[in-house]
Every structure is written in structure tokens, then in C-alpha cells.
Protein backbone atom coordinates (compact mmCIF):
# COMPACT_ATOMS: atom_id res chain seq x y z
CA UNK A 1 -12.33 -24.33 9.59
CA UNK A 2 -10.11 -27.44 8.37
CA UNK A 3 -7.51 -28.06 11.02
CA UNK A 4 -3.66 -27.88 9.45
CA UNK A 5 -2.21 -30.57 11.94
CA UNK A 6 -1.66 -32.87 8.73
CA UNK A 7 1.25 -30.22 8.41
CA UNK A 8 2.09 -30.60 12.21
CA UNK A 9 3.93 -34.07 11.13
CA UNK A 10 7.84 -34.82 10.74
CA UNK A 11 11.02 -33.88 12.58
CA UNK A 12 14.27 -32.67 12.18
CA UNK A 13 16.08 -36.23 13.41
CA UNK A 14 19.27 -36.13 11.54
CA UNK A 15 22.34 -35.12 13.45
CA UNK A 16 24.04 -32.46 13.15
CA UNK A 17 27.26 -33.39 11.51
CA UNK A 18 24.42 -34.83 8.20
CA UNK A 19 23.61 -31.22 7.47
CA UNK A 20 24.41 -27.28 8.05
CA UNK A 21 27.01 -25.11 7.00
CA UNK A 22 30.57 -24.94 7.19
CA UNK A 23 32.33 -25.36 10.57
CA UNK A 24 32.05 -21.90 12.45
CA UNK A 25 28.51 -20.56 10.57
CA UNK A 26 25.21 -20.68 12.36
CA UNK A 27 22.95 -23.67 11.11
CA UNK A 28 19.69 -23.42 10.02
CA UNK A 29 18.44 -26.99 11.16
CA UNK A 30 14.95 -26.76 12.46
CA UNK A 31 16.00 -28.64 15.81
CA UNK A 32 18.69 -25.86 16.55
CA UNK A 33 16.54 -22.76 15.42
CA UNK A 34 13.93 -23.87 17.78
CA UNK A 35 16.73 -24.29 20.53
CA UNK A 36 17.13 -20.59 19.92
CA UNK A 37 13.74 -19.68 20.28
CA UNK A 38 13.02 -20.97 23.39
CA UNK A 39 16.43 -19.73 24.63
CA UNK A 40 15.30 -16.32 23.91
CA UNK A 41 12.34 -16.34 25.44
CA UNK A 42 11.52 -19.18 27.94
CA UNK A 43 7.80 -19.01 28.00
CA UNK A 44 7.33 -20.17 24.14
CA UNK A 45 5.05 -23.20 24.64
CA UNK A 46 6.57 -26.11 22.76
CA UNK A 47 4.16 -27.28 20.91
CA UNK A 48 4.29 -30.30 18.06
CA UNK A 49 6.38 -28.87 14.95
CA UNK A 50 4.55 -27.81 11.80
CA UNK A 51 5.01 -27.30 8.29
CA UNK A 52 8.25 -29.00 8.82
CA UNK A 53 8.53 -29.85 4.97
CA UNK A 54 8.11 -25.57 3.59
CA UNK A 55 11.05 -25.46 6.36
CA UNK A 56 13.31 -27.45 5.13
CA UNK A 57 13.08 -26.88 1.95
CA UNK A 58 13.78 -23.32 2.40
CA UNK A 59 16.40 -24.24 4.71
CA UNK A 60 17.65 -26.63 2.07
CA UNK A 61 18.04 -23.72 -0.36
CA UNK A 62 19.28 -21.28 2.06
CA UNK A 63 22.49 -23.56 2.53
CA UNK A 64 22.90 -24.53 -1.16
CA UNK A 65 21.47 -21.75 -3.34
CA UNK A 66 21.36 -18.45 -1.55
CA UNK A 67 24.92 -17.97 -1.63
CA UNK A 68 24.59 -16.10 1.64
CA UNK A 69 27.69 -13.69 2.92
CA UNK A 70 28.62 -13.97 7.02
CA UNK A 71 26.38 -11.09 7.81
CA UNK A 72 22.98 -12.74 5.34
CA UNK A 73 23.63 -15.84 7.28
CA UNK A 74 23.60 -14.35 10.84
CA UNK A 75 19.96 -12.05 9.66
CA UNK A 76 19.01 -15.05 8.25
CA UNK A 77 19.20 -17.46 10.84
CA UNK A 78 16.99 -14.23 13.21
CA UNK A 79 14.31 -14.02 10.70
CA UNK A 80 14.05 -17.78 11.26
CA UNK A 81 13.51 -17.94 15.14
CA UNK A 82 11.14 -14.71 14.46
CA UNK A 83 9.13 -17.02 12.15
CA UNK A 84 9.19 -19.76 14.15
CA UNK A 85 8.38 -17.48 17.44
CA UNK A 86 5.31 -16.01 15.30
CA UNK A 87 4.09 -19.41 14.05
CA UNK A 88 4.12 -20.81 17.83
CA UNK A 89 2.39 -17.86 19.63
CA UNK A 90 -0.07 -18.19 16.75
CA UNK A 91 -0.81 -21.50 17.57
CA UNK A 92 -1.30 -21.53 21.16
CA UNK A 93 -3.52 -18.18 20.84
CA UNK A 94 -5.57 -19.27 17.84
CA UNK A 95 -6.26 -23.28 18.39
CA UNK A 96 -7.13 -23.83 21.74
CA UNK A 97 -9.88 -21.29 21.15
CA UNK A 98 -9.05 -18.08 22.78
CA UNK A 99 -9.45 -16.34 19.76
CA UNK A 100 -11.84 -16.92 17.40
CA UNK A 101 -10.83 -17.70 13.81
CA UNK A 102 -14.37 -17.39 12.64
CA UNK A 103 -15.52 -13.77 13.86
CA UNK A 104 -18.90 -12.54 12.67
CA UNK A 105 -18.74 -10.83 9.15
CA UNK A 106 -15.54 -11.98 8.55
CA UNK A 107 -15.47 -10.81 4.31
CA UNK A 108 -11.83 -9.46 3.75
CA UNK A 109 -11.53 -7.69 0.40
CA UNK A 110 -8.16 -9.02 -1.42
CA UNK A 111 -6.33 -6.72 -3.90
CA UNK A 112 -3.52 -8.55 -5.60
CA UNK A 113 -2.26 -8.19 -8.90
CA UNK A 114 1.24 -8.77 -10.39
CA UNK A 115 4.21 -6.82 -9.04
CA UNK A 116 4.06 -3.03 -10.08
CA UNK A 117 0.59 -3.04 -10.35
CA UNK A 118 0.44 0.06 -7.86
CA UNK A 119 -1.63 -2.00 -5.34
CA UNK A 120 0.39 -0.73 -2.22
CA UNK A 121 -0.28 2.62 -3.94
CA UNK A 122 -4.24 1.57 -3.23
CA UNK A 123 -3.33 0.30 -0.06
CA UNK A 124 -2.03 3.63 1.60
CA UNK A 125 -5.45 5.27 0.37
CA UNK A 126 -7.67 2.69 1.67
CA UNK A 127 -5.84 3.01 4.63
CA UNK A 128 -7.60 6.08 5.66
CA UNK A 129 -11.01 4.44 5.03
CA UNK A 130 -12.42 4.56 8.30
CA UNK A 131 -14.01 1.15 7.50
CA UNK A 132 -11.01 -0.73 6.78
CA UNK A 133 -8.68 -2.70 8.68
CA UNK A 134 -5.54 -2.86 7.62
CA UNK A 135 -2.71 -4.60 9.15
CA UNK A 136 0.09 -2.75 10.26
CA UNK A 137 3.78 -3.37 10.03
CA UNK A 138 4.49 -4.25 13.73
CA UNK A 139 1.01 -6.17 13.82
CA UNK A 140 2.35 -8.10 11.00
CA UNK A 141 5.92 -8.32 12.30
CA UNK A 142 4.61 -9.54 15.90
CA UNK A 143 0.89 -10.97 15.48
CA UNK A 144 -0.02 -11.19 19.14
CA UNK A 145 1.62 -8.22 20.28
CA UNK A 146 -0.57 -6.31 22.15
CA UNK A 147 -0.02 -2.29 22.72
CA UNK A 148 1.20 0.21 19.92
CA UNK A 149 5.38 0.49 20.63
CA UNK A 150 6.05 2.95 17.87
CA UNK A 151 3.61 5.53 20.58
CA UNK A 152 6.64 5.77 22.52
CA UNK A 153 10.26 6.08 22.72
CA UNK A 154 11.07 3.90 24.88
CA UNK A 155 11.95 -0.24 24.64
CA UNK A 156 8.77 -2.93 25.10
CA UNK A 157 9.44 -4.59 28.06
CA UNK A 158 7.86 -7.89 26.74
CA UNK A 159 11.49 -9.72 25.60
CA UNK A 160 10.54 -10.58 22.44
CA UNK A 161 8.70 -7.28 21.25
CA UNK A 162 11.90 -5.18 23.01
CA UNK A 163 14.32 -7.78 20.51
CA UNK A 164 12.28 -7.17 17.36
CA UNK A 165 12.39 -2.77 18.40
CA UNK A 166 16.36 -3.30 18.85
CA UNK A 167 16.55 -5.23 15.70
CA UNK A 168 14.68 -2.61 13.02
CA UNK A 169 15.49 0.44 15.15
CA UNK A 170 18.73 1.14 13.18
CA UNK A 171 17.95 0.45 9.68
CA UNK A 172 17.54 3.52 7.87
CA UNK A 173 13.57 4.16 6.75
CA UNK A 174 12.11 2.02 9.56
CA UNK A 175 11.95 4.50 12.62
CA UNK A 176 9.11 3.94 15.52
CA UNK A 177 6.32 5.94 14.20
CA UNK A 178 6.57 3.58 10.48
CA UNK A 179 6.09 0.57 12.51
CA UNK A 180 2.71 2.02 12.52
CA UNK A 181 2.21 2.05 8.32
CA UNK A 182 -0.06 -0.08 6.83
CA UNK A 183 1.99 -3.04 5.51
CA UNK A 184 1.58 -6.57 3.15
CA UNK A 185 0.47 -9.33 4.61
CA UNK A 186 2.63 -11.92 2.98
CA UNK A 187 5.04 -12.08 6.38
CA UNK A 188 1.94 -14.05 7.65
CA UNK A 189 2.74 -16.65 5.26
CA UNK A 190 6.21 -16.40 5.67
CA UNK A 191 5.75 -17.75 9.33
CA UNK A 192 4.78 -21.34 7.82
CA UNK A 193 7.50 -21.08 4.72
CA UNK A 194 5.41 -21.11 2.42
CA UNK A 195 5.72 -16.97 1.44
CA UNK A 196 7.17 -16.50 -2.32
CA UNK A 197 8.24 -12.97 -0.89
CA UNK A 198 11.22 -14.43 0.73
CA UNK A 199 12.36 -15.38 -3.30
CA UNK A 200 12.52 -11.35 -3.37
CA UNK A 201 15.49 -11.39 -1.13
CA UNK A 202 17.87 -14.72 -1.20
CA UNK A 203 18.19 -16.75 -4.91
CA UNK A 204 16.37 -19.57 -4.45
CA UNK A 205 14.96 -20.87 -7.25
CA UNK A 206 14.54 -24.60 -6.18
CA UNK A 207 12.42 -23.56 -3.84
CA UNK A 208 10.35 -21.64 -5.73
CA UNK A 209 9.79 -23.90 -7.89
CA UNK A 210 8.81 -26.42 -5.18
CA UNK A 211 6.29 -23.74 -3.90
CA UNK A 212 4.54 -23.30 -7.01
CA UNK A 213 3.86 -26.81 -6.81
CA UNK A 214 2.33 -27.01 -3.10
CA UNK A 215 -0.84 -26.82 -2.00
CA UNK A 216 -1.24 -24.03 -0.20
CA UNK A 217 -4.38 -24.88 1.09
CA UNK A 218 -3.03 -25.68 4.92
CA UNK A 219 -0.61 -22.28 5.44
CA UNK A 220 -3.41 -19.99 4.08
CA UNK A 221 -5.21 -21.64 7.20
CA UNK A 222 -2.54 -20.77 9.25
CA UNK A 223 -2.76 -17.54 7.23
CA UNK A 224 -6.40 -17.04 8.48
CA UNK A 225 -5.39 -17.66 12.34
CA UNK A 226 -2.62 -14.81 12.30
CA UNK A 227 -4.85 -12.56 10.83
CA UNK A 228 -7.78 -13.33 13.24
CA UNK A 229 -4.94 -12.70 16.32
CA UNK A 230 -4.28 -9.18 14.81
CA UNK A 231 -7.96 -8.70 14.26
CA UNK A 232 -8.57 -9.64 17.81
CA UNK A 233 -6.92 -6.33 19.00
CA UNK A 234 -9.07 -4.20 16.22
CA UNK A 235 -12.59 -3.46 17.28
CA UNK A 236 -14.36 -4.44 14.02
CA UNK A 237 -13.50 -2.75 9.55
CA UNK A 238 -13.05 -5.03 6.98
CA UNK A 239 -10.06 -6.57 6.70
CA UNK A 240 -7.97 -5.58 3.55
CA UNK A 241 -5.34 -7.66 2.49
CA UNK A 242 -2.84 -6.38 -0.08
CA UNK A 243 -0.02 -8.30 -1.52
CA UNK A 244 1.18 -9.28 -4.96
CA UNK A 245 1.82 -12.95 -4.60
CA UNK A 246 -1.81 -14.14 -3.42
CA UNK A 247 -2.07 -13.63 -7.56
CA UNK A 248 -0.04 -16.67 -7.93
CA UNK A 249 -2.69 -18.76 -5.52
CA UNK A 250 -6.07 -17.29 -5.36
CA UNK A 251 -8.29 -21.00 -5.15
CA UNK A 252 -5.94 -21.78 -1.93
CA UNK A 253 -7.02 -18.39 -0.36
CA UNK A 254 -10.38 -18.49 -1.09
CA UNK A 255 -10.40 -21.93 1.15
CA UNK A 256 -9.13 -20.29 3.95
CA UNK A 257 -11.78 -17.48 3.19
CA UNK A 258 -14.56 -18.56 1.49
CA UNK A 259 -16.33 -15.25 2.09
CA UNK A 260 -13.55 -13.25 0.47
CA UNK A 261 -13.94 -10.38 -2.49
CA UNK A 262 -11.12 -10.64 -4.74
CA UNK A 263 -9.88 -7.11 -6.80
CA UNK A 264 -7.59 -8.11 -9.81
CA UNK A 265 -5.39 -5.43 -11.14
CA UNK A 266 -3.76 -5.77 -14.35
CA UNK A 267 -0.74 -5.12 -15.86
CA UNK A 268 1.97 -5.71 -18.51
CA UNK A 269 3.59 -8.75 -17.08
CA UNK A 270 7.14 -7.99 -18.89
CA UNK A 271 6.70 -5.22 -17.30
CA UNK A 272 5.69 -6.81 -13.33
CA UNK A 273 8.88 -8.97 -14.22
CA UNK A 274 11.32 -6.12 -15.06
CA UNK A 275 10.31 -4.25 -11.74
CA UNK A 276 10.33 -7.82 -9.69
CA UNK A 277 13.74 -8.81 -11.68
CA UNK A 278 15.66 -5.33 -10.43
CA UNK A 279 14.01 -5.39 -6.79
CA UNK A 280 14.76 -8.67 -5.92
CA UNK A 281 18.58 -8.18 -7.33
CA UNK A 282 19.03 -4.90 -5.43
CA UNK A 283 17.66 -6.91 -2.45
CA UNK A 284 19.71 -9.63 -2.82
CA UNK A 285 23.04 -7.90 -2.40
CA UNK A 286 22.61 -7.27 1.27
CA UNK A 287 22.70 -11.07 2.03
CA UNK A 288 24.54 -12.46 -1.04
CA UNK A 289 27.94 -12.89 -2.46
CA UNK A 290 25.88 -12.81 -6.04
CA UNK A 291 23.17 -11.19 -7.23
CA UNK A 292 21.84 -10.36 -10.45
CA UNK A 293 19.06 -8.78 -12.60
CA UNK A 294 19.03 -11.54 -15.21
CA UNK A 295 19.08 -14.73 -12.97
CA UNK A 296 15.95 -13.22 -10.80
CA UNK A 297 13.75 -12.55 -14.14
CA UNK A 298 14.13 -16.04 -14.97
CA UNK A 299 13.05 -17.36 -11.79
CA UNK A 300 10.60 -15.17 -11.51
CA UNK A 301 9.32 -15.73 -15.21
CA UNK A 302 8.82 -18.94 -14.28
CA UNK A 303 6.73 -18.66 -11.58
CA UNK A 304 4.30 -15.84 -13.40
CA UNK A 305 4.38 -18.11 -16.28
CA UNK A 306 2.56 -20.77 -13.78
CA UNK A 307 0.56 -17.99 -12.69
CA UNK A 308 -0.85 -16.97 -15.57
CA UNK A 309 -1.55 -20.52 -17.12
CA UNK A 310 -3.84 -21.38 -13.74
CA UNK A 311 -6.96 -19.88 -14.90
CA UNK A 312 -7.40 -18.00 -11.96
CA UNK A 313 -5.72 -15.05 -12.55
CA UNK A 314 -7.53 -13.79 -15.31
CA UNK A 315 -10.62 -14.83 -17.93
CA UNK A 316 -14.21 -15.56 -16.69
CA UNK A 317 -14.03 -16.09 -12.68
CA UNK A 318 -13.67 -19.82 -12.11
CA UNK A 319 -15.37 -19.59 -8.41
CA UNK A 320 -19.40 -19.48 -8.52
CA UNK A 321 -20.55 -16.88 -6.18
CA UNK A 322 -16.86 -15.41 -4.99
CA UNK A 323 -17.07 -11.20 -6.21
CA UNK A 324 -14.05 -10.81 -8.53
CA UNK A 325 -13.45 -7.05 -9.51
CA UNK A 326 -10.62 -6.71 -12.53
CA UNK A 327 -9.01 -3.50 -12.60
CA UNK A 328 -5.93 -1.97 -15.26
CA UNK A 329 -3.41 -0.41 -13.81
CA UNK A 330 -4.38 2.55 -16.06
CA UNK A 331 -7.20 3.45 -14.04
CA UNK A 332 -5.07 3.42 -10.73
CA UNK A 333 -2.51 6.07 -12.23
CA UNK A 334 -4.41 7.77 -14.27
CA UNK A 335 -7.85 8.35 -12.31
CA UNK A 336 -6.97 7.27 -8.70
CA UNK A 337 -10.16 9.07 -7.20
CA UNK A 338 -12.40 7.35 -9.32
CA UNK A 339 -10.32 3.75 -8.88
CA UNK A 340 -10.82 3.96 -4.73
CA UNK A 341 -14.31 4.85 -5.62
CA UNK A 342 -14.77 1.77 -7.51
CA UNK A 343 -13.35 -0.94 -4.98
CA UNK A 344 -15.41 0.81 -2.26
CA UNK A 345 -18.43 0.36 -4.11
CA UNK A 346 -17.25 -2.76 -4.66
CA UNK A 347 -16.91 -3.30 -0.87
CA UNK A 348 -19.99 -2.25 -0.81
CA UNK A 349 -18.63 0.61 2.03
CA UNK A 350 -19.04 4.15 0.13
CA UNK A 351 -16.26 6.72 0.93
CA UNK A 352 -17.36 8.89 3.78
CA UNK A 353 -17.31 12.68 3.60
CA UNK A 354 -14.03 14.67 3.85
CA UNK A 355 -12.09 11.36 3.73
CA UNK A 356 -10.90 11.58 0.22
CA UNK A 357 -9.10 14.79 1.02
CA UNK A 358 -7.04 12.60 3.32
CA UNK A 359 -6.57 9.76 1.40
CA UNK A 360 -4.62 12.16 -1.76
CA UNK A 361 -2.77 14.07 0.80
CA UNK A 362 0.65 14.18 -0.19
CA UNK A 363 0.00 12.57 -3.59
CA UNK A 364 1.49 13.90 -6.09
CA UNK A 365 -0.01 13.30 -9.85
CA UNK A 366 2.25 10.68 -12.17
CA UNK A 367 2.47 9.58 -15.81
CA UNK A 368 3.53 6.00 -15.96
CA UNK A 369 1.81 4.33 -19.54
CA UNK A 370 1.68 0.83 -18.85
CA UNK A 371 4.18 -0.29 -21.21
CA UNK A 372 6.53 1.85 -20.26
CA UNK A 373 9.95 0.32 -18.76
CA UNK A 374 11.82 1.53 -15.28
CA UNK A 375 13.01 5.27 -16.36
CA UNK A 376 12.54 4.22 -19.91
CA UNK A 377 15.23 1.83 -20.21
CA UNK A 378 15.05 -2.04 -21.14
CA UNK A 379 14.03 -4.59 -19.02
CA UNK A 380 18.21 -5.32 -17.94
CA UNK A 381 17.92 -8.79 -19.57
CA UNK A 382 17.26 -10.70 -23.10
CA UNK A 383 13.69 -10.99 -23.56
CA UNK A 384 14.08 -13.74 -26.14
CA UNK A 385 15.92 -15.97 -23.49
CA UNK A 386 13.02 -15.85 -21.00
CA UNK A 387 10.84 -19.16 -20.60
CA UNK A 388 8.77 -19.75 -23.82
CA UNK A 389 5.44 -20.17 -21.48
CA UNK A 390 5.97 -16.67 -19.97
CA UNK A 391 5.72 -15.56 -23.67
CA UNK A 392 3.00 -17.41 -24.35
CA UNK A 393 1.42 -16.66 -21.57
CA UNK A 394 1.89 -12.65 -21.98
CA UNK A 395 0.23 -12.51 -25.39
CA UNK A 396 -2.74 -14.82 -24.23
CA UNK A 397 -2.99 -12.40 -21.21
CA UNK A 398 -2.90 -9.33 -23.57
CA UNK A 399 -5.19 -10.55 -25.77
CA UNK A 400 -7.47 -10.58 -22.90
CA UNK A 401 -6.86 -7.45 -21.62
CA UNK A 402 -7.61 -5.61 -24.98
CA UNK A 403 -10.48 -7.83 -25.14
CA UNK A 404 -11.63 -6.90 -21.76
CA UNK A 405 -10.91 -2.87 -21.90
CA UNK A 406 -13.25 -2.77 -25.23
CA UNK A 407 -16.02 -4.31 -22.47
């Protein structure tokens, strides 16, 4: 396993008066976030800072792009000392050897696709596979946690874990026994900046468009080390990993995992973008002053644009010997059964008896035709003023799809 301490280069040397916010607002400096960490919890080993660069970038756009109100900036500067927290305890878990980032049989089976491609729909199914692994929410939130919290009531007493329960107890839909749920594992990423997630909730299209340039290469590593801590606590399953943006950088993942099987669902991507456009301005206006539909489908155009262009995403498989299932998101909503059945076959891990009834409990039959548009409606921008490459790219991706449904 390549070593990321290339990325463990750089600090944060500037003073304080040549950066940050206004007089009064809490910086987001790297120096004075990890002041805070190991404020809040003493026994944080300080170890040599990495992926200083994906830092500040993001904090470089979280001072001059996000827009952020009093409140965004004071959750915002939190979700930074949890990252930072994560990435640390990671570290001096993972590479010193006390768990093993190369367990036995270590295949993970990938499921990405563009956003509103139903995968998380797949994910709560294959959840109740007996012979996956799939990371929950607090094992995502807190990688090295050890113990189930959301089992009882009461606080962790571990500092950290007891700060992250006060901190999600009072939002409404995130209650202890959710914490629990199977969950994306893009906050992994998100621990070494280098998550396009975070685009979903702050505007911040320069760095975006810095991140579709990186190699990712180096956080997918770091990827690959959080995962083996949760892993660590999980007595064997395959590990399923289920979020849309590994779509946008499948070669980078498949260096960190070598041995992984890779399930493409397909979509519209007008479609993907009107869904993405709307969620990311809905999530926006908890932390922003501004927030709208039309500025998020051109960032996020963009970046599918980039996506599509790669030759990765779709076409003949461009990695000899890597499994690469394609799946439309027809099949998913219109013959789920027989769409679990194919990625376990796939998996090569057959669905046992009685476990299908479990998996469809509660589900309740849809009809969503895959061009259709949010509750019929337009997109909630101009079509014609989106980036001529995402057009291009659309109709060379539909062409293929038609091409590939006749197969």
C-alpha cells in the first residue's frame, strides 16, 4: 500500500492577521482548528499535518465563496475539528500498524452512479445481506469508535464520541437508534478535503473545480485506512461502498483497491443534475446568506461534464481484469428483486433464504420513468445556458445507453 506522507508536507505559517474572517468570526486557519482539536480532547496525538493543500483550499473557499451566515460559520468551523479529529485518530490507528490496511479478502463491491440513480435505495436492501458490511452512520461519523452508542440512552463517556451524540442529538431525523443506518461513505473522504459532497452544502465552486483536477490517488489511500479501522470492529462481509461521487473518480479508487468490483448505474444526467441542483440549494440555505437552484446546476454541470468525458464512467471498461457491472436505473425501480439479484450474483454471494422478505419490507412499489423531472416540473433552470460539454456529453452518454440496452 503506497504511503500518502507526500501529502503530509506544508504548514499553515502565515499569521493570523494575513488571513480569516472578519474581526469577531471564528477562523478557519488550519493552525487554529487544530488548536481546537487538541483543546477538546487532550490525548489527540499530534502528528505531522496532511493534506494541507485540499485544506486550504476548502478553507480558502469557505471564507470567500460560501457566503456563510453566523450560525454556517460556527457548524462549519465543528465539522472542521471533527475532520481533522477523524483524520488524526486514523492515522495513529492505521500507520503504525495496529490495524491492518490489507486484511485477507479484502474485495469491496462499489455501487456509484450519478446522483438519483436510486443507489442508496440499493444500499438499504443490501444492507440486510447477511454477507455485507456496510458502514454505518456513527462508524462513518467516528471511524475508531468502538461500542454501538445509539444501544443506549445515555451519553458516551469517551469526550469526543459524548460531543459528536450532543451535537446530532437535536436535529430533527437523526435520533440514537439512526446512528445505526447504513450510511455513504464519502465523509471518509471528507476527513482529507478532498470529498465533492461538501459542494452539496456550501457554494464553492472554485474548489470544485480545483478537485476535479487533483489526483485523488493519495486521499482514497487515506480512504482505504478509515475503512479498514471500521472494518476492524466487524468480524468479516464484504465491504459495500455506496456513494455517488466515486463516479466522478473511479481509476483513483481502484488504486487504493485494486481488488475492487465496480456496479455502474445509469441514468439521465439532466436529470442527476436537476435532483443534485435542488438538493444542494435546499442544503445550502442552512449555512448561507444565498442559495440558489440555478448557480448549483452550473457548478455541478461542470463537474459531471468532466465526469462523463473521463472514459471511465461509461463505454468498454478501461481497467483489464477489474469486474465492472452497468446497470439502468430502470431495472432498480422497476424490477428491484431481480436488480439485488443481479449485483449479488455479481458479488458472487447469492441471496440467502427468507432474506429477501426483509430486504422489501416497508417498500412500497414506485413509477419514476427515467426522464421524468422532480414531480413533473422543469429542471428550475435554462437548459440552454448549461456548459456546452455537459450537452455534449449527455447525448454521447445517451447514445450509449440506447446502444447498450439493445445489448
Amino acid at each position: 500500500m503506497r504511503q500518502y506522507s507526500e501529502a503530509c508536507v506544508g504548514t499553515d505559517t502565515r499569521e493570523p492577521d494575513e488571513r480569516g474572517p472578519r474581526a469577531g468570526q471564528p477562523s478557519f486557519a488550519m493552525h487554529r482548528v487544530l488548536d481546537l482539536v487538541h483543546e477538546r480532547e487532550p490525548a489527540v496525538p499530534r502528528l505531522p499535518r496532511c493534506f494541507v493543500a485540499a485544506y486550504e483550499k476548502l478553507a480558502e473557499a469557505l471564507e470567500t465563496e460560501a457566503d456563510l451566515t453566523p450560525q454556517g460559520r460556527s457548524v462549519t468551523l465543528d465539522r472542521l475539528v471533527l475532520a481533522l479529529t477523524n483524520q488524526i485518530k486514523v492515522r495513529a490507528l492505521v500507520e503504525p500498524g495496529h490495524v491492518s490496511a490489507e486484511p485477507e479478502g479484502f474485495r469491496p463491491v462499489v455501487i456509484t452512479g450519478l446522483p438519483g440513480t436510486g443507489i442508496r435505495f440499493l444500499q438499504g436492501m443490501l444492507s440486510q445481506h447477511p454477507e455485507f458490511s456496510v458502514p454505518s452512520l456513527w462508524e462513518v461519523l467516528s471511524p475508531t469508535a468502538d461500542g454501538a452508542p445509539w444501544a443506549e440512552a445515555r451519553e458516551p463517556a469517551d469526550p469526543f464520541e459524548g460531543a459528536l451524540w450532543r451535537a446530532l442529538w437535536p436535529f430533527s431525523g437523526v435520533r440514537g437508534p439512526d446512528l445505526g443506518r447504513p450510511y455513504g461513505d464519502h465523509l471518509l473522504l471528507g476527513y482529507c478535503f478532498s470529498s465533492f459532497s461538501v459542494g452539496l452544502e456550501y457554494r464553492i465552486p472554485g474548489y470544485l473545480a480545483w478537485l476535479m483536477k487533483q489526483d485523488a490517488r493519495l486521499a482514497y489511500t487515506f480512504h482505504r485506512y478509515a475503512l479498514a479501522a471500521i472494518l476492524d470492529r466487524v468480524s468479516g462481509g464484504i465491504p459495500l461502498l455506496v456513494n455517488e461521487f466515486h463516479s466522478f473518480r473511479l481509476s483513483d479508487l481502484l488504486h487504493a483497491y485494486p481488488d475492487a468490483r465496480i456496479v455502474r448505474v445509469h441514468r439521465d444526467p439532466l436529470v442527476s443534475l436537476s435532483r443534485l441542483a435542488d438538493t444542494s440549494s435546499r442544503l445550502r440555505r442552512a449555512w448561507s446568506s444565498t442559495a440558489g437552484s440555478r448557480e448549483a446546476a452550473g457548478e455541478w454541470a461542470a463537474c459531471m461534464a468532466s465526469a462523463l468525458s473521463s472514459g471511465e464512467w461509461y463505454g468498454p471498461v478501461p481497467w483489464p481484469g477489474v469486474d465492472v457491472l452497468d446497470m439502468d436505473y430502470s431495472e432498480i425501480v422497476q424490477t428491484p428483486l431481480l436488480a439485488v439479484r443481479r449485483i449479488c450474483e455479481f458479488a458472487r454471494t447469492p441471496v440467502p433464504s427468507g432474506v429477501e422478505r426483509r430486504m422489501f419490507r416497508g417498500w412500497k412499489p414506485t413509477v419514476a420513468p427515467d426522464e421524468r423531472l422532480p414531480d413533473g416540473e422543469g429542471p428550475g433552470f435554462d437548459v440552454a445556458r448549461l456548459p456546452v460539454s455537459f450537452l455534449r456529453e449527455r447525448e454521447n452518454y445517451g447514445s450509449w445507453r440506447s446502444a447498450h440496452a439493445r445489448q
